[in-house]
C-alpha atoms as a PDB file:
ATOM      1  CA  UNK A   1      -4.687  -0.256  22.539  1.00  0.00           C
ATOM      2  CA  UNK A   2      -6.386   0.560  19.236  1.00  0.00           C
ATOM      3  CA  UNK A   3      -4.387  -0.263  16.637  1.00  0.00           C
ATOM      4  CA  UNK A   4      -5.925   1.339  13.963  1.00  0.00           C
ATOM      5  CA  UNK A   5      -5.474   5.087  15.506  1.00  0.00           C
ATOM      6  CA  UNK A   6      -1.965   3.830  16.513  1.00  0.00           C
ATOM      7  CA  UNK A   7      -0.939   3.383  12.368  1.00  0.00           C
ATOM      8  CA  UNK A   8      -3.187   6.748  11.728  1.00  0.00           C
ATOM      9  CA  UNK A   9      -0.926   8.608  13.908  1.00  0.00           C
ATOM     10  CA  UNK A  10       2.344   6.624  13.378  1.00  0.00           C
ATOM     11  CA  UNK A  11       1.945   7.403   9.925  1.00  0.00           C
ATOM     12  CA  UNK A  12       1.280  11.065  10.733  1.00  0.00           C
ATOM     13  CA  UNK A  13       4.336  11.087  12.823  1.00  0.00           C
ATOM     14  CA  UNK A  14       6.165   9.329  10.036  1.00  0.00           C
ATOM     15  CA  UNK A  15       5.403  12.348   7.606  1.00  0.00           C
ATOM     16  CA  UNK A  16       6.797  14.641   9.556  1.00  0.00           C
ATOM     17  CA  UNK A  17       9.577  12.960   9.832  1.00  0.00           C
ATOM     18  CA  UNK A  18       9.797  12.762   5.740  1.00  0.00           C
ATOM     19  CA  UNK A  19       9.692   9.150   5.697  1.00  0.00           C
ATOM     20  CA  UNK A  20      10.254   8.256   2.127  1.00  0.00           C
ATOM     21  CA  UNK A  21       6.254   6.853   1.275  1.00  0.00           C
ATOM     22  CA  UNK A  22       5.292  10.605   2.624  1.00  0.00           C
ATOM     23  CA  UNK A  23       7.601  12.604   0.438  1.00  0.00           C
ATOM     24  CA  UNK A  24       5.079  14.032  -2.658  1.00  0.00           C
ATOM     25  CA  UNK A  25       6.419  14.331  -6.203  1.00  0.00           C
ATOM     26  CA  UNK A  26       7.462  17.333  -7.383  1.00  0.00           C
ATOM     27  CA  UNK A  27       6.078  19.542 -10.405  1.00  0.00           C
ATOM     28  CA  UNK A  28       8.036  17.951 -12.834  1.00  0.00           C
ATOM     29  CA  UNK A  29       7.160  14.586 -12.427  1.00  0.00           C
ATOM     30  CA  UNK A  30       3.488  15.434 -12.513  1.00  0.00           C
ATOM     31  CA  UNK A  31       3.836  17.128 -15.714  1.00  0.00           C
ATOM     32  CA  UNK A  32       5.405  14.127 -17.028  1.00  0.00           C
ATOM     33  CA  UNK A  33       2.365  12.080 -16.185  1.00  0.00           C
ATOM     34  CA  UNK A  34      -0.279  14.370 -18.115  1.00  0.00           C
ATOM     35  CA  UNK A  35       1.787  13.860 -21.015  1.00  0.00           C
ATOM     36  CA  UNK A  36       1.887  10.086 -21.022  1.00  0.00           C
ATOM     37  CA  UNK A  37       5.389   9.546 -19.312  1.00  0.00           C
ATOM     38  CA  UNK A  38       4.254   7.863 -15.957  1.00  0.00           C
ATOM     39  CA  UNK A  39       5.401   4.932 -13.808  1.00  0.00           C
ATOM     40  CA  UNK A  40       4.458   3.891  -9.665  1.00  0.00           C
ATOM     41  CA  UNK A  41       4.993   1.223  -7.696  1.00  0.00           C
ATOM     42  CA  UNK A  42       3.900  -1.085  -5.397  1.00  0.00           C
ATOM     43  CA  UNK A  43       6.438  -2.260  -4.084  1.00  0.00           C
ATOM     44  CA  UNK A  44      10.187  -0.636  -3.240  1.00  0.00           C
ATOM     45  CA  UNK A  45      11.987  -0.715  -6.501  1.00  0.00           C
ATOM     46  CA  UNK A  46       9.869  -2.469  -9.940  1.00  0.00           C
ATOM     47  CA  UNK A  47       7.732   0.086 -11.597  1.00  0.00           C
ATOM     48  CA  UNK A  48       4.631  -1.907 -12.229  1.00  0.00           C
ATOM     49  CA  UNK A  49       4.096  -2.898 -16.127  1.00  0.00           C
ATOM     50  CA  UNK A  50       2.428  -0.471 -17.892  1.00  0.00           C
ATOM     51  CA  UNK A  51       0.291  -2.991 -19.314  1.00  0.00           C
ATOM     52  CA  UNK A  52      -1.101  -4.487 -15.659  1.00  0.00           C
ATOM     53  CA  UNK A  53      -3.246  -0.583 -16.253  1.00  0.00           C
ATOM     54  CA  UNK A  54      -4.188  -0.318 -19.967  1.00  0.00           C
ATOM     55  CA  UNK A  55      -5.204   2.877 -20.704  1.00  0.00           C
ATOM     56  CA  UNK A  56      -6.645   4.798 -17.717  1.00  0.00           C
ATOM     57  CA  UNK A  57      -8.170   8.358 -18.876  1.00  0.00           C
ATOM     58  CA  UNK A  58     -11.599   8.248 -17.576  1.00  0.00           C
ATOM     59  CA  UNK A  59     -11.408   5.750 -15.525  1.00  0.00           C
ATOM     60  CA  UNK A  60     -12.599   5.327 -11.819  1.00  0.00           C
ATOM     61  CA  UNK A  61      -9.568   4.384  -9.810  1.00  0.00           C
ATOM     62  CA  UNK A  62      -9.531   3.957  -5.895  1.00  0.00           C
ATOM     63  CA  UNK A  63      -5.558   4.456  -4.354  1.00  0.00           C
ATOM     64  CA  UNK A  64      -6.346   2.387  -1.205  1.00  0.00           C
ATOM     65  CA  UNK A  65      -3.783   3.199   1.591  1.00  0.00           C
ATOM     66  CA  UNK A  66      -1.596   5.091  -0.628  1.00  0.00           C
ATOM     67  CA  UNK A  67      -1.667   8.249   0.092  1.00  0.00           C
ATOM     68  CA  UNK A  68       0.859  10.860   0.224  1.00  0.00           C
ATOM     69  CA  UNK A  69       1.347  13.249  -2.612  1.00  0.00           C
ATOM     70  CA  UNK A  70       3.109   9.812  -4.685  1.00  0.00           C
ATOM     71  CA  UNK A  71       0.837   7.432  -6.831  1.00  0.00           C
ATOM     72  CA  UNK A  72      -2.226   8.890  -6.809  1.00  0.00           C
ATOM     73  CA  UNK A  73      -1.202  12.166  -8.314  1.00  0.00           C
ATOM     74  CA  UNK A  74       0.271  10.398 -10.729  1.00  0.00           C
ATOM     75  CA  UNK A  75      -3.054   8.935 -11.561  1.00  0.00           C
ATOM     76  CA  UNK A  76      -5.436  11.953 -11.882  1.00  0.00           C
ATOM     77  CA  UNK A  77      -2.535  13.869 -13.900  1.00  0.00           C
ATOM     78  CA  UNK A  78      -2.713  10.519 -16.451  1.00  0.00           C
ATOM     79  CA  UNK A  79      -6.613  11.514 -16.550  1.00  0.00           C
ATOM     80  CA  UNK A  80      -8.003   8.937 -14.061  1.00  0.00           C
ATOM     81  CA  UNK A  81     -11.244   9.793 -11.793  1.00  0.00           C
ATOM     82  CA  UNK A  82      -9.352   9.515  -8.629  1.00  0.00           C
ATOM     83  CA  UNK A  83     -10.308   8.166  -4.935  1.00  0.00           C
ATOM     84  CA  UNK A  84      -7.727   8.336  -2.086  1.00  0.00           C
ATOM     85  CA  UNK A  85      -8.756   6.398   0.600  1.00  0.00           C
ATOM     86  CA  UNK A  86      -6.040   6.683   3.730  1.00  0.00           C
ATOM     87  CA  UNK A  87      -5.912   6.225   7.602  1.00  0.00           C
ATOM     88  CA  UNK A  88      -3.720   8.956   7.774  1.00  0.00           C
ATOM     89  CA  UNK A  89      -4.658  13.110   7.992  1.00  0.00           C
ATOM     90  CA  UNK A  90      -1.322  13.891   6.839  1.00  0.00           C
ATOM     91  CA  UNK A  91      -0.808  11.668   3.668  1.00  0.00           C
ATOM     92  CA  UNK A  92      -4.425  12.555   2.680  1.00  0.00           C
ATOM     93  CA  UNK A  93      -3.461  16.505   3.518  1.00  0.00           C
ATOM     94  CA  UNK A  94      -0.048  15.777   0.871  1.00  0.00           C
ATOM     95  CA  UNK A  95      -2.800  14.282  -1.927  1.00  0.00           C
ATOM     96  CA  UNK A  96      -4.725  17.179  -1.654  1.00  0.00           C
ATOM     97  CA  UNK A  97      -1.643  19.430  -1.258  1.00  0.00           C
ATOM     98  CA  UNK A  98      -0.177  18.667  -4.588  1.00  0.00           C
ATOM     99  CA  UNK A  99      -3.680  18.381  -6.383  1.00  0.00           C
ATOM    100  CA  UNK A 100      -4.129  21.931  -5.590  1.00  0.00           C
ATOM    101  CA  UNK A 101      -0.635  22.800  -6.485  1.00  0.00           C
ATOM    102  CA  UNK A 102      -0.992  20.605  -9.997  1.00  0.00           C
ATOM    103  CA  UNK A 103      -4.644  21.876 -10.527  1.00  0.00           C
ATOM    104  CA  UNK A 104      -5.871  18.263 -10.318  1.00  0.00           C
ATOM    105  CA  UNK A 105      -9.402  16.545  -9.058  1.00  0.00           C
ATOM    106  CA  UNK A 106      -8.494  14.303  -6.215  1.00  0.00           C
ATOM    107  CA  UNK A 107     -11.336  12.887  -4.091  1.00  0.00           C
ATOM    108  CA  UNK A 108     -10.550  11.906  -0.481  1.00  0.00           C
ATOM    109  CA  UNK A 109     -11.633   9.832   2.060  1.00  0.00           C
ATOM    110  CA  UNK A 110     -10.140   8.880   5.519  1.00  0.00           C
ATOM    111  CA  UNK A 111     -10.726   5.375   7.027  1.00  0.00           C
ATOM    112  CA  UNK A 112      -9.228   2.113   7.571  1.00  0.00           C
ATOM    113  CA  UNK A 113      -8.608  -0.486   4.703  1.00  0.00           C
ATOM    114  CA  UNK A 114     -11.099  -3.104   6.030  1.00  0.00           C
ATOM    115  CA  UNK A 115     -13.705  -1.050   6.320  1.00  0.00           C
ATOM    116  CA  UNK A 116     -14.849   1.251   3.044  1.00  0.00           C
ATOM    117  CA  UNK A 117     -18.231   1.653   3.767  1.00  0.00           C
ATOM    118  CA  UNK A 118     -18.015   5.225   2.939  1.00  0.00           C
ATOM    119  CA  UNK A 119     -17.501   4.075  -0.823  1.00  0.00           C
ATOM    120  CA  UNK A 120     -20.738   3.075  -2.797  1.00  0.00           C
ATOM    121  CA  UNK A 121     -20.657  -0.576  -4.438  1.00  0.00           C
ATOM    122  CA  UNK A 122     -19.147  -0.977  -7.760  1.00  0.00           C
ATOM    123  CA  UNK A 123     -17.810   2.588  -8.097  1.00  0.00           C
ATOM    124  CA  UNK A 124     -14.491   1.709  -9.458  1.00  0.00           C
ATOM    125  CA  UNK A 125     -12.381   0.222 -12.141  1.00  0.00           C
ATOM    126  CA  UNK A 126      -8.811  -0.104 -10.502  1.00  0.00           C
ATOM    127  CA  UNK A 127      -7.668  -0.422  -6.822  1.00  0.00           C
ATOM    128  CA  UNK A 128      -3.978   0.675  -6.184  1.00  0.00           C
ATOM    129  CA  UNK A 129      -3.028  -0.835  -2.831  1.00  0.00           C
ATOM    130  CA  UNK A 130       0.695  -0.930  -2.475  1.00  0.00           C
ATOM    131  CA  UNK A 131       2.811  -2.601   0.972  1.00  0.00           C
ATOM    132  CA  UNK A 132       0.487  -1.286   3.624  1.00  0.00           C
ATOM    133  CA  UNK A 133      -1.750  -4.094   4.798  1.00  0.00           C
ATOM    134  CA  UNK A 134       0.734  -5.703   6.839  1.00  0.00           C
ATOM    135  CA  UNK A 135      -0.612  -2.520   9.498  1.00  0.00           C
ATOM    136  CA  UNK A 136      -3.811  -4.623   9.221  1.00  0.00           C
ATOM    137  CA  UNK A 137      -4.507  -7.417  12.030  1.00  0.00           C
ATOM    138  CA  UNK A 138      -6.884  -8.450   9.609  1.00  0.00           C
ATOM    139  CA  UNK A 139      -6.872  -8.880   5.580  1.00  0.00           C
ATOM    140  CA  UNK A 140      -9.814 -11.217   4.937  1.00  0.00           C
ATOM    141  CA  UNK A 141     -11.871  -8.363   5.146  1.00  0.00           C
ATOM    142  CA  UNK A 142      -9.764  -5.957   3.093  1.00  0.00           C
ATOM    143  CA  UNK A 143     -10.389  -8.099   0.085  1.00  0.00           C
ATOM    144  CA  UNK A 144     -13.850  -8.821   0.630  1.00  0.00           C
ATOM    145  CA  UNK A 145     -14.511  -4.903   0.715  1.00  0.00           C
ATOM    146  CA  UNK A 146     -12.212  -4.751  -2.167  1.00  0.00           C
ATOM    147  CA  UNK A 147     -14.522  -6.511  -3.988  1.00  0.00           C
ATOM    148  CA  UNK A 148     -17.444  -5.066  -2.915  1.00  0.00           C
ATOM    149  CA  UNK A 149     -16.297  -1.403  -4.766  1.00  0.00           C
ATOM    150  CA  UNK A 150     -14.929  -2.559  -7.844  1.00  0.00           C
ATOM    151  CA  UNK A 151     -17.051  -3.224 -10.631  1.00  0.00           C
ATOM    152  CA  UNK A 152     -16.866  -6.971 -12.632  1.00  0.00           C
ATOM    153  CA  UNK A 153     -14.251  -6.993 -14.729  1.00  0.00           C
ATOM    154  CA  UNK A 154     -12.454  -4.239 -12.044  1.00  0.00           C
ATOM    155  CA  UNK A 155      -8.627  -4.981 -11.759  1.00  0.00           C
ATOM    156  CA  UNK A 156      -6.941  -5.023  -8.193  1.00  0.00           C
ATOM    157  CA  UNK A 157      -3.516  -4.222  -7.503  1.00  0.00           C
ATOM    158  CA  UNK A 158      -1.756  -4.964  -4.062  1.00  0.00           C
ATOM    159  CA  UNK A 159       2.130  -5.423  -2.974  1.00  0.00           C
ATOM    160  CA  UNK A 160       2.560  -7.752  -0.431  1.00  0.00           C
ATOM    161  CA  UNK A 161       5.074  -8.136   2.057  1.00  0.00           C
ATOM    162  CA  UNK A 162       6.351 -11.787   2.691  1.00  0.00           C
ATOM    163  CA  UNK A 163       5.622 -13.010   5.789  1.00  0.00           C
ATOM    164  CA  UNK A 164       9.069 -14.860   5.995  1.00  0.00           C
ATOM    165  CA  UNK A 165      10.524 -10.741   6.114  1.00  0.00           C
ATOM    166  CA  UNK A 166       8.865 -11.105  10.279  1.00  0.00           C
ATOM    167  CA  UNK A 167      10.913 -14.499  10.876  1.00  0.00           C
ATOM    168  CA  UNK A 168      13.700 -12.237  11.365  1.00  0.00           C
ATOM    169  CA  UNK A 169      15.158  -9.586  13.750  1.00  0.00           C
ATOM    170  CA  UNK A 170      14.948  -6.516  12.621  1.00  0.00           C
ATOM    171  CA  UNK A 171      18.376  -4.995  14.512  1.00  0.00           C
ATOM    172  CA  UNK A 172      20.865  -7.672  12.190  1.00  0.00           C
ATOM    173  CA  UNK A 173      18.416  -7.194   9.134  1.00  0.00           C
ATOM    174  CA  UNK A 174      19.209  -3.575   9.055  1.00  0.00           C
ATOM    175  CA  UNK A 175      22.951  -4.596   9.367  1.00  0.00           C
ATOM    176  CA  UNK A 176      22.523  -6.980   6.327  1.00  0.00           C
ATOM    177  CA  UNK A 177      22.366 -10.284   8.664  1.00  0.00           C
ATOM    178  CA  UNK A 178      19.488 -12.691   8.832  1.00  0.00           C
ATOM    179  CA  UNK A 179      18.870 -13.848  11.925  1.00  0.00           C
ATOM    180  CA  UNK A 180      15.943 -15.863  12.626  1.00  0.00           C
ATOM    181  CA  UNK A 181      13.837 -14.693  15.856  1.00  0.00           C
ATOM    182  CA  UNK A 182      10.117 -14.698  15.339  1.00  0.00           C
ATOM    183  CA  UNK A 183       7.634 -17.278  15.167  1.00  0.00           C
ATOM    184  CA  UNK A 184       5.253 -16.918  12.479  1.00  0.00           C
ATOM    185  CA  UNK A 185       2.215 -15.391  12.379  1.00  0.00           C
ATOM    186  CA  UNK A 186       3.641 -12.296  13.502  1.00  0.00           C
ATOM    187  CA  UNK A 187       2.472  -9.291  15.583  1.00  0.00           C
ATOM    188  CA  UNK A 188       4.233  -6.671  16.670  1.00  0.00           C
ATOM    189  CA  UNK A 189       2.695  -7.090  20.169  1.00  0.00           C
ATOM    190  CA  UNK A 190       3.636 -10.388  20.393  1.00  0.00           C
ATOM    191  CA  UNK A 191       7.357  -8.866  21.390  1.00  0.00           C
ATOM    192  CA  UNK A 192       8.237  -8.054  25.154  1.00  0.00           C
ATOM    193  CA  UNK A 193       7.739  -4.710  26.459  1.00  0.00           C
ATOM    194  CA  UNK A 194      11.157  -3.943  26.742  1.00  0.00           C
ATOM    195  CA  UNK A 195      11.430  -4.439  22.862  1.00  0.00           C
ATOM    196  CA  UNK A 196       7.968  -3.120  21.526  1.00  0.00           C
ATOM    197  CA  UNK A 197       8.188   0.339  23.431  1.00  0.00           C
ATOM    198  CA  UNK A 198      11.356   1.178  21.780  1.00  0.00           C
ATOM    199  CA  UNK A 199       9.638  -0.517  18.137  1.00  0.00           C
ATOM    200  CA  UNK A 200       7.138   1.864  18.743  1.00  0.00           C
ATOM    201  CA  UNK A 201       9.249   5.173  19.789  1.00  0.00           C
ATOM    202  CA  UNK A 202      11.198   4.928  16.548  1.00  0.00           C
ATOM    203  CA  UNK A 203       9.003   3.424  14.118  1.00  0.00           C
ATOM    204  CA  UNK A 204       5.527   4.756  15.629  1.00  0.00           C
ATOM    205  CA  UNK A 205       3.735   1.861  13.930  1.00  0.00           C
ATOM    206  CA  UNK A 206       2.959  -1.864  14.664  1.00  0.00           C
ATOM    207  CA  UNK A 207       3.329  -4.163  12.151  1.00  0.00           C
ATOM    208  CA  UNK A 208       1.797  -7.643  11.312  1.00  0.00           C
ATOM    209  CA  UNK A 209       3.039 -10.763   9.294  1.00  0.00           C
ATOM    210  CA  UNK A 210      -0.106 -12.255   6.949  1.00  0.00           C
ATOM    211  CA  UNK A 211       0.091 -16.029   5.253  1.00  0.00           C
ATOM    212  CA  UNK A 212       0.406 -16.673   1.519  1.00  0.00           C
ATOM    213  CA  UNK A 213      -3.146 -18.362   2.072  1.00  0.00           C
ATOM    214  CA  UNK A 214      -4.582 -15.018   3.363  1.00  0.00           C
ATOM    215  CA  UNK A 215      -2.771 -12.666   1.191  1.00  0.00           C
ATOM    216  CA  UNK A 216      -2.905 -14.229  -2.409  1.00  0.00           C
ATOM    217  CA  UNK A 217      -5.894 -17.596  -1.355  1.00  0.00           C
ATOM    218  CA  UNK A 218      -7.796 -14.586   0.946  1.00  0.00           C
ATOM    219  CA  UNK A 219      -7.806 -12.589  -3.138  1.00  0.00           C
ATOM    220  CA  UNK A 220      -9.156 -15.509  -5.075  1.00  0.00           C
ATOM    221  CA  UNK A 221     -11.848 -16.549  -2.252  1.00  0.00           C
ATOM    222  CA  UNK A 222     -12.985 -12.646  -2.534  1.00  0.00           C
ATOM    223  CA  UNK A 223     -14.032 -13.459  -6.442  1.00  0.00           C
ATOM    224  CA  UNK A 224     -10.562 -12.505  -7.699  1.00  0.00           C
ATOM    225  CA  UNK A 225      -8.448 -14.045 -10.596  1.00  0.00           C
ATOM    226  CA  UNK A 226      -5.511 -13.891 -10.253  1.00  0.00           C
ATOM    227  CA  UNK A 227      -3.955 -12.537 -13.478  1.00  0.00           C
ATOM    228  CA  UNK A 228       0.176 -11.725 -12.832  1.00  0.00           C
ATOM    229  CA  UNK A 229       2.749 -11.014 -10.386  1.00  0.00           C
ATOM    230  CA  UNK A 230       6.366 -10.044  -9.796  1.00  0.00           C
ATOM    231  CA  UNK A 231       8.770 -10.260  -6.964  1.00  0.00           C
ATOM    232  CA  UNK A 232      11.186  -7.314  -5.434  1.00  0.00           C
ATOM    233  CA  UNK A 233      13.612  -6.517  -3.243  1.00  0.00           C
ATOM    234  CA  UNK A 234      14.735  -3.755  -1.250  1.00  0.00           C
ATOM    235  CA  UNK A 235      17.055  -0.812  -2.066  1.00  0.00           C
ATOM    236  CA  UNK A 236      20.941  -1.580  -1.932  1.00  0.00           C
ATOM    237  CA  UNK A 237      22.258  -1.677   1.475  1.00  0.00           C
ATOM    238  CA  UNK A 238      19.114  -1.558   3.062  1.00  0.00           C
ATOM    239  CA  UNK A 239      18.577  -5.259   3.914  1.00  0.00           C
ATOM    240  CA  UNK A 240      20.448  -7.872   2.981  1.00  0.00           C
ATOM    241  CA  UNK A 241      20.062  -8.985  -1.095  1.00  0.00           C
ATOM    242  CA  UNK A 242      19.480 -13.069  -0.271  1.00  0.00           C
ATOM    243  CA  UNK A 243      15.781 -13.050  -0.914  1.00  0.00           C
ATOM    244  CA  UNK A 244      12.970 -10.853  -2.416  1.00  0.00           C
ATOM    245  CA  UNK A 245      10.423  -9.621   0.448  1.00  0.00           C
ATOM    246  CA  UNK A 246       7.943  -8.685  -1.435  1.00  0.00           C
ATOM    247  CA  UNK A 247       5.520  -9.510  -4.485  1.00  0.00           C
ATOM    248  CA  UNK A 248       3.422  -7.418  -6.313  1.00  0.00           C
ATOM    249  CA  UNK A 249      -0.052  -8.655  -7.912  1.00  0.00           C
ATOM    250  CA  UNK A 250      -2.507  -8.054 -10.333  1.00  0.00           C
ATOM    251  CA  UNK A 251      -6.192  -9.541 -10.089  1.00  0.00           C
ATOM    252  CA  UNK A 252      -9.363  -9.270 -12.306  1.00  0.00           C
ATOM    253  CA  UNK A 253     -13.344  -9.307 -10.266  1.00  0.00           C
ATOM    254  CA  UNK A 254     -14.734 -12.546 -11.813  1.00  0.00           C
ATOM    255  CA  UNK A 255     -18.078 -11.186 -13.264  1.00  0.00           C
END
């Protein structure tokens, strides 16, 4: 099975199923944007500080598996020189959707994360990546491409799942119970078939758990500094409120 067309067409399933990463901002909130009143995230709920992005008219920012109609919108309205890079037809189809609709410039590019060979070297100041890499077997070489198309000095941006999130069964999680199941590292096809076809039917994705060492160590072998970083949770009711899955961080290219 290749898992990298299996995502691409999970997450074009997922969009037309309005899953909530696929659901494009509207008119107003794009307007908003080109008049200085902006705010995305990386992860579920924090907005990311204003300050992790400085000023960004004119720059050269890459949204790296973040597409659909959301963040990277947001980005060209603020006056940013914008890349989307995405697996998926559909979320790159919703970028260019609501760029037409807003009259905005928004380049983009379809490929997998560990693998941007279709960008030049040092072509960009900024990399938005938000929670997507757990789709990746493999990070090592998301970061090392990373680096590769950001320019010294270039900040990167990435939300992070926790790999303690795979410990645990997914049927109690979404009841608000942790119960611990899963060995870690984690792979979706690690599960019997019995539980990874119906995974699959409902979620249309596979999923995989990636170390502290690879996520935030796999960064700062790369040539990354790592410069701040918050912690989140997910919405109410969603999962229970006993730990935060996920971290967001910033990182600055060591010249």
């Amino acid at each position: 099975m290749n898992v990298n067309e299996l995502n691409r067409e999970g997450w074009n399933r997922r969009a037309e199923e309005a899953d909530i990463w696929t659901r494009s901002f509207d008119s107003e909130t794009i307007a908003r944007a080109r008049g200085g009143d902006w705010e995305v995230v990386l992860t579920p709920l924090i907005p990311v500080p204003r300050a992790w992005f400085g000023d960004i008219a004119g720059k050269d920012v890459l949204g790296l598996a973040s597409g659909g109609g959301q963040q990277v919108p947001i980005f060209a309205a603020a006056g940013a020189n914008v890349t989307s890079f995405d697996a998926s037809d559909a979320q790159l189809a919703a970028d260019r959707m609501v760029a037409e609709r807003e009259g905005l410039t928004i380049r983009t590019v379809q490929g997998y994360m560990h693998d941007l060979s279709a960008l030049e070297d040092d072509s960009f100041d900024l990399i938005f990546h938000p929670c997507s890499n757990c789709y990746a077997p493999e990070i090592l070489p998301v970061w090392k491409e990373c680096a590769r198309v950001l320019r010294p000095g270039g900040v990167l941006m990435v939300g992070i799942t926790k790999p303690e999130v795979f410990i645990f069964d997914l049927e109690p999680w979404e009841r608000g119970e942790l119960v611990a199941k899963h060995k870690l590292p984690y792979s979706d096809f690690d599960l019997p078939k019995e539980e990874l076809e119906p995974l699959l039917a409902r979620d249309h994705t596979a999923s995989f758990s990636h170390t502290l060492e690879t996520q935030l160590g796999g960064q700062m072998a790369a040539g990354f500094m790592l410069t701040d970083l918050f912690e989140d949770f997910e919405p109410e009711g969603e999962a229970p409120q006993l730990f935060a899955p996920y971290i967001a961080t910033r990182a600055v290219l060591r010249d």
